[in-house]
Protein backbone atom coordinates (compact mmCIF):
# COMPACT_ATOMS: atom_id res chain seq x y z
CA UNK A 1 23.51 88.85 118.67
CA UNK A 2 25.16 91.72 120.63
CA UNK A 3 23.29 94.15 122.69
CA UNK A 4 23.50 97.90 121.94
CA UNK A 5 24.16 100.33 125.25
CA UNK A 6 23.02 103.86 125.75
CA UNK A 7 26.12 105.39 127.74
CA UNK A 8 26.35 108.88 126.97
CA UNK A 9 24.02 111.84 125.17
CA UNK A 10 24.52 115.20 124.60
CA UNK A 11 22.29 118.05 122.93
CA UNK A 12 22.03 121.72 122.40
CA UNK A 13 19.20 122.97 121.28
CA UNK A 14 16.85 125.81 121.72
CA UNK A 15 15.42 125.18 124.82
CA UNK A 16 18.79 124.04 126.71
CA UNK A 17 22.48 123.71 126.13
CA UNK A 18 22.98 120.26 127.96
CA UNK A 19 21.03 117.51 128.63
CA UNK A 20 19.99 118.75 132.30
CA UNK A 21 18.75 122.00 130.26
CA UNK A 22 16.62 120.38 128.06
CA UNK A 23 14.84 118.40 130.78
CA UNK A 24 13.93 121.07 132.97
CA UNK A 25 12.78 122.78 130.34
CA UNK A 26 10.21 119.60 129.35
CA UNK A 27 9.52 119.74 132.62
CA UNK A 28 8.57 123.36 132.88
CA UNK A 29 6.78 123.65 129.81
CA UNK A 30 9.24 126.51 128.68
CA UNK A 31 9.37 126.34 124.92
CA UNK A 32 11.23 128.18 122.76
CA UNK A 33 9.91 129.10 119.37
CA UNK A 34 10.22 132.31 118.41
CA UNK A 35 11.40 135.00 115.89
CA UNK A 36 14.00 134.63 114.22
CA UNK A 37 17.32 136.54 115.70
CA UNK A 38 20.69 135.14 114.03
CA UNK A 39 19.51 135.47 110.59
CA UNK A 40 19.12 138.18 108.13
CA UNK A 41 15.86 137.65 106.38
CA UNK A 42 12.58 139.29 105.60
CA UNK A 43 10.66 136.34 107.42
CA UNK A 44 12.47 137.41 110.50
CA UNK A 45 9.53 138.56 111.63
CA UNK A 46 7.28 136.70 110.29
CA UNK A 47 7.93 132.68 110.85
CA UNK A 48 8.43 131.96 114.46
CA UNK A 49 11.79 129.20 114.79
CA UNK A 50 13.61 127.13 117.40
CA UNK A 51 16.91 128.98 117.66
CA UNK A 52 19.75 128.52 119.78
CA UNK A 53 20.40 131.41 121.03
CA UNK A 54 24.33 131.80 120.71
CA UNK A 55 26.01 133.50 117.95
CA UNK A 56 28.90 131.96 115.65
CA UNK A 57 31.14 133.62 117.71
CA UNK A 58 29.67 132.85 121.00
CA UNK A 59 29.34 128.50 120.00
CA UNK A 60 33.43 129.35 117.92
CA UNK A 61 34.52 130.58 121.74
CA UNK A 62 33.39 128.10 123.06
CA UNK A 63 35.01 125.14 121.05
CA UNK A 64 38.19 127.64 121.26
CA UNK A 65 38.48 127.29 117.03
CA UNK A 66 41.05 130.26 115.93
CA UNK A 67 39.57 133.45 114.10
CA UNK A 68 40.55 132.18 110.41
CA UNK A 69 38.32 128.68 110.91
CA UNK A 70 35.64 127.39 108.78
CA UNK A 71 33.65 125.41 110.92
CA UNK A 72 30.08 126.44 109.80
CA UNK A 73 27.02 126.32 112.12
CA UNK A 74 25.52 122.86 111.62
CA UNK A 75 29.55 121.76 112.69
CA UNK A 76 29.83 123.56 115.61
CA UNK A 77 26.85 122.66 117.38
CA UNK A 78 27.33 119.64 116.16
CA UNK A 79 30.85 119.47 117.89
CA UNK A 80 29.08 120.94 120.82
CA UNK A 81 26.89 118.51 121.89
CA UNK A 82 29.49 115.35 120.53
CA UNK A 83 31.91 116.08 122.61
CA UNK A 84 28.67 116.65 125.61
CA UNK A 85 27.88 112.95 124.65
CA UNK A 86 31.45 111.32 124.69
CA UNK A 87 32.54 113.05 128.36
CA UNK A 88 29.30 111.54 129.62
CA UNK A 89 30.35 108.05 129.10
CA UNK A 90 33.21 108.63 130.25
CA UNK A 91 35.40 107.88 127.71
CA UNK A 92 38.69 109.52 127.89
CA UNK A 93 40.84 107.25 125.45
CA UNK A 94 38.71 107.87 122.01
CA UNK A 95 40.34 105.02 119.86
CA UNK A 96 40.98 102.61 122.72
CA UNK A 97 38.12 100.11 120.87
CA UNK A 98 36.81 100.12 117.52
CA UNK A 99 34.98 103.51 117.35
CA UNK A 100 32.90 105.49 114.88
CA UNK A 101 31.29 108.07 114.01
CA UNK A 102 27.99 108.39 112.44
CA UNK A 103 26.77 111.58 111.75
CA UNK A 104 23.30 113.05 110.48
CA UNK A 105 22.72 116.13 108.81
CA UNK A 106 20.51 117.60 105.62
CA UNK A 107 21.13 121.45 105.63
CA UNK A 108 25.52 120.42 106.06
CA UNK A 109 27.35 124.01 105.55
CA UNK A 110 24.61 125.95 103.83
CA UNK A 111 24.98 128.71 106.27
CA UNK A 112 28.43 129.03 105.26
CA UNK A 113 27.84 128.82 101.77
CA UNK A 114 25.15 131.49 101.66
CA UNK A 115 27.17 133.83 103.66
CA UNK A 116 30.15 134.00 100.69
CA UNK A 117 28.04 132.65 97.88
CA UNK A 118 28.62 136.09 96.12
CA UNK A 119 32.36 136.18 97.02
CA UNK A 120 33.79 132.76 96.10
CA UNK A 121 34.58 134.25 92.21
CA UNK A 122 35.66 138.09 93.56
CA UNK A 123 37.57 137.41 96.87
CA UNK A 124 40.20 134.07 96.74
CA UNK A 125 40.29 134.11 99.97
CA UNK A 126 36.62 133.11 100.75
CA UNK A 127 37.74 130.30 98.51
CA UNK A 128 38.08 127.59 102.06
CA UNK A 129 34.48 128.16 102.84
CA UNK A 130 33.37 125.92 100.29
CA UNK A 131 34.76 122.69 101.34
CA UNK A 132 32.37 123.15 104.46
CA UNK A 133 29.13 123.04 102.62
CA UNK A 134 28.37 119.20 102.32
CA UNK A 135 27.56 117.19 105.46
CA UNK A 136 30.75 114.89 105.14
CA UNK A 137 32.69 117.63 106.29
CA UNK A 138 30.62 118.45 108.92
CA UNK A 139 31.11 114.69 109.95
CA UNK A 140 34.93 114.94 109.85
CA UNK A 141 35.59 118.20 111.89
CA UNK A 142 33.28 116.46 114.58
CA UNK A 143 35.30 113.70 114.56
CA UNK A 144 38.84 115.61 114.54
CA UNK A 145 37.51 117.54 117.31
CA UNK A 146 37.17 114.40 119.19
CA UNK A 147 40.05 113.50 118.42
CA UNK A 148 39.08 109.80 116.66
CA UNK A 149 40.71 107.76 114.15
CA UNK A 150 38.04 105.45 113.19
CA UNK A 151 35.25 105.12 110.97
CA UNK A 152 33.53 108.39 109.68
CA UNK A 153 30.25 108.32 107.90
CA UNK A 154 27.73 110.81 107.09
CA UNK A 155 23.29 109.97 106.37
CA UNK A 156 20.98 112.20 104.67
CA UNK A 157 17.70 110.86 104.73
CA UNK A 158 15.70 114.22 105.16
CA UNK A 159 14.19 114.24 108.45
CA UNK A 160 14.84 110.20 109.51
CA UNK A 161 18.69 111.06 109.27
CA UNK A 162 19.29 110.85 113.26
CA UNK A 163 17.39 107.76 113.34
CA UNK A 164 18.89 105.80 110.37
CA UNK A 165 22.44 106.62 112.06
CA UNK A 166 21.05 105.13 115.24
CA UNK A 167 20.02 102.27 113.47
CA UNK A 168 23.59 102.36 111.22
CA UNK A 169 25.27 102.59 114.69
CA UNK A 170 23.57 99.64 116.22
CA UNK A 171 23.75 97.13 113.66
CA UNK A 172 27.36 97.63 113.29
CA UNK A 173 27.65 96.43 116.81
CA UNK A 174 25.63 93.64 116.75
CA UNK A 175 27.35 92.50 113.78
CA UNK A 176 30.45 93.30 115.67
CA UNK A 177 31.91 95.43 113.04
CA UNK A 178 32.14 98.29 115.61
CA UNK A 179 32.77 98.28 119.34
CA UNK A 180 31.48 101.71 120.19
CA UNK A 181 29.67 104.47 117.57
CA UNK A 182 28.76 107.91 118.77
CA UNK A 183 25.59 108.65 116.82
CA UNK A 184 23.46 111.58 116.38
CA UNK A 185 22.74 114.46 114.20
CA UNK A 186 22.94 118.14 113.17
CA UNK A 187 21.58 120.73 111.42
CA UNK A 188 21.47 124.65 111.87
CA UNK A 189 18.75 127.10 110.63
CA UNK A 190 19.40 128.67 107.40
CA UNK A 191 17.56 131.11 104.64
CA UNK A 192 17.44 127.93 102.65
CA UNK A 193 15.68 125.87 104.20
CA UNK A 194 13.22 128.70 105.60
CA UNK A 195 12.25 129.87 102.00
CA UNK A 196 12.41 126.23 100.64
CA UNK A 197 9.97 125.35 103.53
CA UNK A 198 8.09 128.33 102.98
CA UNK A 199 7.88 127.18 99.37
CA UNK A 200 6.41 124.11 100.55
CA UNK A 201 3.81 125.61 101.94
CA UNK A 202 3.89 123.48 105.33
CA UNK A 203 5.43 126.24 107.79
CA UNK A 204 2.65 127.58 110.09
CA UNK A 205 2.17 131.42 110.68
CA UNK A 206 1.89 130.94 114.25
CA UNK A 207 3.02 128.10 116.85
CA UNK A 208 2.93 124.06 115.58
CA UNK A 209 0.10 122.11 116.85
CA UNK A 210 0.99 118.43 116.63
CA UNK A 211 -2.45 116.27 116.37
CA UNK A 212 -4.83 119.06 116.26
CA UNK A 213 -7.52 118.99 114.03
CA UNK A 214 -6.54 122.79 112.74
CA UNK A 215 -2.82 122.36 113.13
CA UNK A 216 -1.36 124.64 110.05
CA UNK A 217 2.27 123.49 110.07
CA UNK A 218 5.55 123.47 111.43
CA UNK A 219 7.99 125.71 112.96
CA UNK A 220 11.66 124.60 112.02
CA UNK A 221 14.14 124.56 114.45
CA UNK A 222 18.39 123.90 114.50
CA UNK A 223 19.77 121.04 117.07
CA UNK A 224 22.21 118.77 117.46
CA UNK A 225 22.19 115.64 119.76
CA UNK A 226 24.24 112.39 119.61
CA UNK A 227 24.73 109.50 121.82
CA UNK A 228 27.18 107.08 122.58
CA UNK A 229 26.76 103.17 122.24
CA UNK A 230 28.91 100.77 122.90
CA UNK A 231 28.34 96.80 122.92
CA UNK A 232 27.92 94.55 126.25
CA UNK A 233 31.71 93.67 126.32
CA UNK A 234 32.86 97.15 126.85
CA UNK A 235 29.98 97.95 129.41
CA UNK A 236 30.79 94.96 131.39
CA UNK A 237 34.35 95.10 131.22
CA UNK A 238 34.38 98.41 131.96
CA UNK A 239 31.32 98.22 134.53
CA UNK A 240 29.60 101.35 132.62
CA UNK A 241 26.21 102.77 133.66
CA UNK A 242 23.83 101.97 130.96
CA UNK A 243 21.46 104.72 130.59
CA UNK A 244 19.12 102.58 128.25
CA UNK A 245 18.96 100.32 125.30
CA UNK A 246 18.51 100.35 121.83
CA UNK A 247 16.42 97.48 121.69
CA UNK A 248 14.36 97.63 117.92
CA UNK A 249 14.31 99.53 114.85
CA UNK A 250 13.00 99.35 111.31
CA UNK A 251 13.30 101.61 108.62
CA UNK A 252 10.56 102.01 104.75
CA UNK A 253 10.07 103.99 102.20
CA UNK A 254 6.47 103.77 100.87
CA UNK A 255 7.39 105.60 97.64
CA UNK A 256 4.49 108.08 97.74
CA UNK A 257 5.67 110.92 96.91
CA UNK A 258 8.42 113.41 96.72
CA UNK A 259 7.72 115.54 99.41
CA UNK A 260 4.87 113.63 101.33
CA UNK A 261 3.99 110.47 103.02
CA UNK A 262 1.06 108.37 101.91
CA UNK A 263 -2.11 108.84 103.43
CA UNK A 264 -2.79 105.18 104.96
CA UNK A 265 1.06 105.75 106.40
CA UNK A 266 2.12 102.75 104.54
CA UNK A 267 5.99 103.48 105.15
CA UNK A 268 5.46 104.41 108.66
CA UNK A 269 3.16 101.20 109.35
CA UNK A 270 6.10 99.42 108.03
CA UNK A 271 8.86 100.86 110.06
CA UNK A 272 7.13 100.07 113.35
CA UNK A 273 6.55 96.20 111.95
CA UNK A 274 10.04 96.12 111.84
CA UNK A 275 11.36 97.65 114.78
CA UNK A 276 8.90 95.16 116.84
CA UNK A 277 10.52 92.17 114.91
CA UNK A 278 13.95 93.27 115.94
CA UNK A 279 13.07 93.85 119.46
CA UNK A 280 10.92 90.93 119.45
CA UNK A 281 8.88 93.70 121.73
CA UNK A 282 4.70 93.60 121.05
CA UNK A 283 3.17 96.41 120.84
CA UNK A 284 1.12 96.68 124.31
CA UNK A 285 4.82 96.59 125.81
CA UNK A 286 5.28 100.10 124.53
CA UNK A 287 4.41 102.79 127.50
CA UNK A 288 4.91 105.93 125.31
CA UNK A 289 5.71 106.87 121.69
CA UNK A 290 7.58 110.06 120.68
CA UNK A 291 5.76 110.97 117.61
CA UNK A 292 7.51 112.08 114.58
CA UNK A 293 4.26 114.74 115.50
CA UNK A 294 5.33 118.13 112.97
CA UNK A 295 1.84 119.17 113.13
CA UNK A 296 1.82 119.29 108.86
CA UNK A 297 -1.23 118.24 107.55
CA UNK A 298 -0.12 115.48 105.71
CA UNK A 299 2.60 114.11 108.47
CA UNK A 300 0.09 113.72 111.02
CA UNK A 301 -2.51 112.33 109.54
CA UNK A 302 -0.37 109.77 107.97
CA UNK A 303 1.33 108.72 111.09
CA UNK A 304 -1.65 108.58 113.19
CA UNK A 305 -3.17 106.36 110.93
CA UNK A 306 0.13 104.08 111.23
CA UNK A 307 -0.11 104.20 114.26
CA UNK A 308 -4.08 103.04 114.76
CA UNK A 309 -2.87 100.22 112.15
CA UNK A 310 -0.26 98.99 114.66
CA UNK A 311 -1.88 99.53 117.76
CA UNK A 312 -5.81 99.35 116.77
CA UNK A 313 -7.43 102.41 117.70
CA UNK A 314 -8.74 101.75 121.32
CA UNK A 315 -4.93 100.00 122.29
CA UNK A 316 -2.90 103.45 121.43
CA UNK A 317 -0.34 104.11 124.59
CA UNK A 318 0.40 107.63 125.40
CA UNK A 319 2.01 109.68 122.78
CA UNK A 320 3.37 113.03 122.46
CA UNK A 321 5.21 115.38 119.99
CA UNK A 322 7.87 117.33 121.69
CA UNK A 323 8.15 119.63 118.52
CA UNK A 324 6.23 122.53 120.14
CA UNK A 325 9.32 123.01 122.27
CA UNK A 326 12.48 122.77 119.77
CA UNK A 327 10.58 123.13 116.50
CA UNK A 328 11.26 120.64 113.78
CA UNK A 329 15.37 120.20 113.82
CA UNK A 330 15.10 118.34 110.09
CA UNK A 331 18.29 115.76 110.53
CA UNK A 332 18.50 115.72 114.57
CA UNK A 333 14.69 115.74 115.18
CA UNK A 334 15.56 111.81 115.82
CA UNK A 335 18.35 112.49 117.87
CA UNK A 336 17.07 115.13 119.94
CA UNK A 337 13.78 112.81 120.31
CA UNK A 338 16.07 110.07 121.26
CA UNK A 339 17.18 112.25 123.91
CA UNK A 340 14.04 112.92 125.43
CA UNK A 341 12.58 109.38 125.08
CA UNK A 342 15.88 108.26 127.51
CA UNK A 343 14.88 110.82 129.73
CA UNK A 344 11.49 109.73 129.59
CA UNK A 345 12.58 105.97 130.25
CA UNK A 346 14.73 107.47 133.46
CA UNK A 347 12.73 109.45 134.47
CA UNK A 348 9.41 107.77 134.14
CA UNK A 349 7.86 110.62 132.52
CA UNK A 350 5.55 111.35 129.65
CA UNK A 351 6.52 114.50 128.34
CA UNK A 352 3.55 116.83 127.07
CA UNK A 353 2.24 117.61 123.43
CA UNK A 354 1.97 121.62 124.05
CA UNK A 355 -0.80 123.25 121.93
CA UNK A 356 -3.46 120.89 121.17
CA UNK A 357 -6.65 122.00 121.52
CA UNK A 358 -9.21 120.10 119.11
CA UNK A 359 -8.99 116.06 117.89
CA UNK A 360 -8.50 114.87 114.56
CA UNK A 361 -11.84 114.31 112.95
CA UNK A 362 -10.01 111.45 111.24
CA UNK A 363 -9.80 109.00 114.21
CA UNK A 364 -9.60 109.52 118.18
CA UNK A 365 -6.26 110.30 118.83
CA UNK A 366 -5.85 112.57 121.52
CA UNK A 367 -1.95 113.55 122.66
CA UNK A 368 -0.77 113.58 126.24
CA UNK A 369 -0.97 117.31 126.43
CA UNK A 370 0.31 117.52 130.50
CA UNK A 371 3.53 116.38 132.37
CA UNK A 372 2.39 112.43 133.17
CA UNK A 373 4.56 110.31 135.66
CA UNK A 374 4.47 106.52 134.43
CA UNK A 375 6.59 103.29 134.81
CA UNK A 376 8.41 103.44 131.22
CA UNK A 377 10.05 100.66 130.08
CA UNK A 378 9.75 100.75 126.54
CA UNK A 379 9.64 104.02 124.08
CA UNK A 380 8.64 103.87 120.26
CA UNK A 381 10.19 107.13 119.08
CA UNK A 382 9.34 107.87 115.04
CA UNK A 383 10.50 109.44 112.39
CA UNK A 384 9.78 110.69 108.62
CA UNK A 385 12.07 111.99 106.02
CA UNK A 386 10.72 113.58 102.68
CA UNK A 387 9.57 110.84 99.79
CA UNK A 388 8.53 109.00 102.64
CA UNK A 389 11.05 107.40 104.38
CA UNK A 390 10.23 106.39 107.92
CA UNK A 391 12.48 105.12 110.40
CA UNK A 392 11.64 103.91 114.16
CA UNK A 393 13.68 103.29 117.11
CA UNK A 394 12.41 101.45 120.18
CA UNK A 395 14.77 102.48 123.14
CA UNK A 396 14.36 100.25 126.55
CA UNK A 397 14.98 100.32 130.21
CA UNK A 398 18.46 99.12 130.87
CA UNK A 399 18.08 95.82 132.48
C-alpha cells in the first residue's frame, strides 16, 4: 500500500487568514466568536458566530473575479484558502500528475441563493445566480481557479464532510487511482443555517463550552481549509517536505437518529476502531485527540463516551475542542481541525479547550483547557455529521 503525504494546507477562517494566522491565534488564546456583522438578520444581535471578517467584495478583490461574477461565499473562501494550500507545496505545474480535487461543503451557494431568491422570476438577469447554489459548483470554480484538469468531486456528509474527503483523498492514492488530491472543505455563514440551527434548538445564547457539564450549545462559524497530499513517489522524486501523514481513518453511521448521535456513541466508537485498523496505530500511541467537541448536549456526551469505550476511562490522552475559537464551520470543521492537529504534530503542542469550567457528571473527562507543550506523534482528530455519521482521521509525524 502507498503512503499518503501532508505537503501543503491552507485556511481562512475567523481567527486568521493563513495558516501562520491561525496558529498564533491558538497560541494566544484570541478567539473570535462574536456578533454577527455580514449578515442581515434579526439574530444579529443575538447569536454570537465565527465570522471572517471580509466582505464579498473584500474576499472578490482579492481573487481579482470581475464585477458581473457569481462566485458565492462558501466558493470564494473556498478558492482562498485552495489556492493557500497548493502554493505551499509548491506545486506550480497543477496537472503535471494525476490530480484531484475533493471538495466538502453542506451550506454550497445558499448565500447566493437567498440574496436573489425573490428576483429569479422578476429580474432575468439574476437568472446565473442559481447555478451557484449546490456544492458541485462550488467544487468546480475551485478547481478552475486552480487551474486543474483532473478529477472533481464534491461530499456532503453534514459536519464529517472535510473528513470523508480526507479519507476519499487518501484511499485514492493508496489504491493508486490518484497521484496527488487537494482536499478540504467549505462552507460560509448563512440565514439558513442560523434559523435552521436555531430551529434545532442546539445554538447556545452565549459562548460554546465543549465538555462542560452546563455547556448549552454551539456557536456556528464559516471556514474553509484544504490540504494537499500526494503519494511517496512524488515526495521522493521530487524531495518534498512532508509536513505529516495521513496515517488511519474510519468512517460509521450508527443510524440513531436524524439529527443526533446515539447516546453510547456507537458510530463514533466505530469510526475510531477503524481508523486504528488502518493505521495499525493502538490507542496509547495517540498523544492528543481533536475532539469533534461542539459543546451540544447530545454531541458531547456521545463522543466522550466513545471515547472512554476506546481508551477506558483512566487511559484517555489529552483532548481538546478548538471550537471555542472558530465556532462550528459545519463541512470544514474537519479540515480546519486537520489543520490544527498538523500544527499540533509540528509544533508539539496541545492546543487548549477555552471555556470549560465544570466536568461532565457522566464520566471524568476533563479537556486540556491551557497551551500544553508535548512530544506529538500521533493525533486522533473526530468528526460527526447529522444522522450520525462519524468519521476519524489519525494524522502522524512525518517519518
Amino acid at each position: 500500500m502507498k503512503g499518503v503525504a501532508i505537503t501543503g494546507m491552507g485556511i481562512i477562517s475567523a481567527i486568521g487568514n493563513s495558516v501562520e494566522e491561525n496558529y498564533a491565534s491558538l497560541l494566544n488564546n484570541k478567539t473570535a466568536i462574536t456578533t454577527i456583522e455580514n449578515i442581515s438578520t434579526v439574530h444579529a444581535d443575538l447569536r454570537k458566530v465565527g465570522e471572517i471578517k471580509k466582505t464579498n467584495q473584500e474576499l472578490a478583490d482579492e481573487l481579482q473575479l470581475p464585477l458581473d461574477n457569481n462566485f458565492s461565499r462558501t466558493t470564494m473562501i473556498g478558492a482562498i484558502a485552495a489556492k493557500q494550500a497548493v502554493a505551499n507545496a509548491g506545486i506550480t505545474s497543477i496537472n503535471e500528475y494525476k490530480t484531484g480535487l475533493i471538495s466538502a461543503t453542506s451550506v454550497g451557494g445558499m448565500d447566493m441563493t437567498e440574496r436573489y431568491y425573490y428576483d429569479y422570476f422578476e429580474k432575468p438577469e439574476t437568472i446565473k445566480y442559481i447555478s451557484c447554489h449546490d456544492g458541485g459548483d462550488v467544487a468546480q470554480k475551485i478547481a478552475n481557479e486552480l487551474g486543474l484538469n483532473g478529477m472533481v468531486t464534491t461530499i456532503s456528509t453534514a459536519c464529517s464532510s472535510a473528513a470523508n474527503s480526507i479519507m476519499l483523498g487518501a484511499r485514492l492514492i493508496k489504491s493508486g487511482k490518484l497521484d496527488r488530491v487537494i482536499v478540504g472543505g467549505t462552507d460560509a455563514l448563512a440565514k439558513f443555517t442560523i434559523n435552521g440551527f436555531k430551529t434545532l434548538m442546539i445554538l447556545s445564547d452565549g459562548y460554546n463550552m465543549p465538555f462542560d457539564n452546563d455547556r448549552k450549545g454551539l456557536n456556528l462559524g464559516e471556514a474553509a481549509a484544504f490540504l494537499v497530499l500526494e503519494s511517496d513517489e512524488i515526495v521522493k522524486k521530487e524531495n518534498k517536505k512532508v509536513l505529516a501523514r495521513v496515517s488511519g481513518y474510519g468512517n460509521a453511521n450508527d443510524a440513531f437518529h436524524q439529527t443526533a448521535s446515539s447516546e453510547n456513541g456507537d458510530g463514533a466508537f466505530l469510526a475510531m476502531e477503524k481508523a486504528f485498523q488502518v493505521s495499525g496505530l493502538k490507542s496509547e500511541q495517540i498523544d492528543y485527540i481533536n475532539v469533534h467537541g461542539t459543546a451540544t448536549p447530545n454531541n458531547d456526551l456521545s463522543e466522550g463516551r466513545a471515547i472512554v469505550r476506546v481508551f477506558g476511562e483512566n487511559n484517555i490522552p489529552d483532548f481538546s475542542s478548538t471550537k471555542p475559537f472558530t465556532g462550528h464551520t459545519l463541512a470544514a470543521a474537519a479540515a480546519i481541525e486537520a489543520v490544527y492537529s498538523v500544527l499540533a504534530i509540528q509544533n508539539n503542542v496541545v492546543f487548549p479547550n477555552l471555556n470549560f469550567k465544570t466536568p461532565m457528571e457522566e464520566f471524568n473527562m476533563i479537556p486540556q483547557t491551557t497551551l500544553k507543550q508535548k512530544n506529538i506523534e500521533h493525533v486522533l482528530s473526530n468528526s460527526f455529521g447529522f444522522g450520525g455519521n462519524c468519521s476519524t482521521v489519525i494524522f502522524s509525524k512525518s517519518e
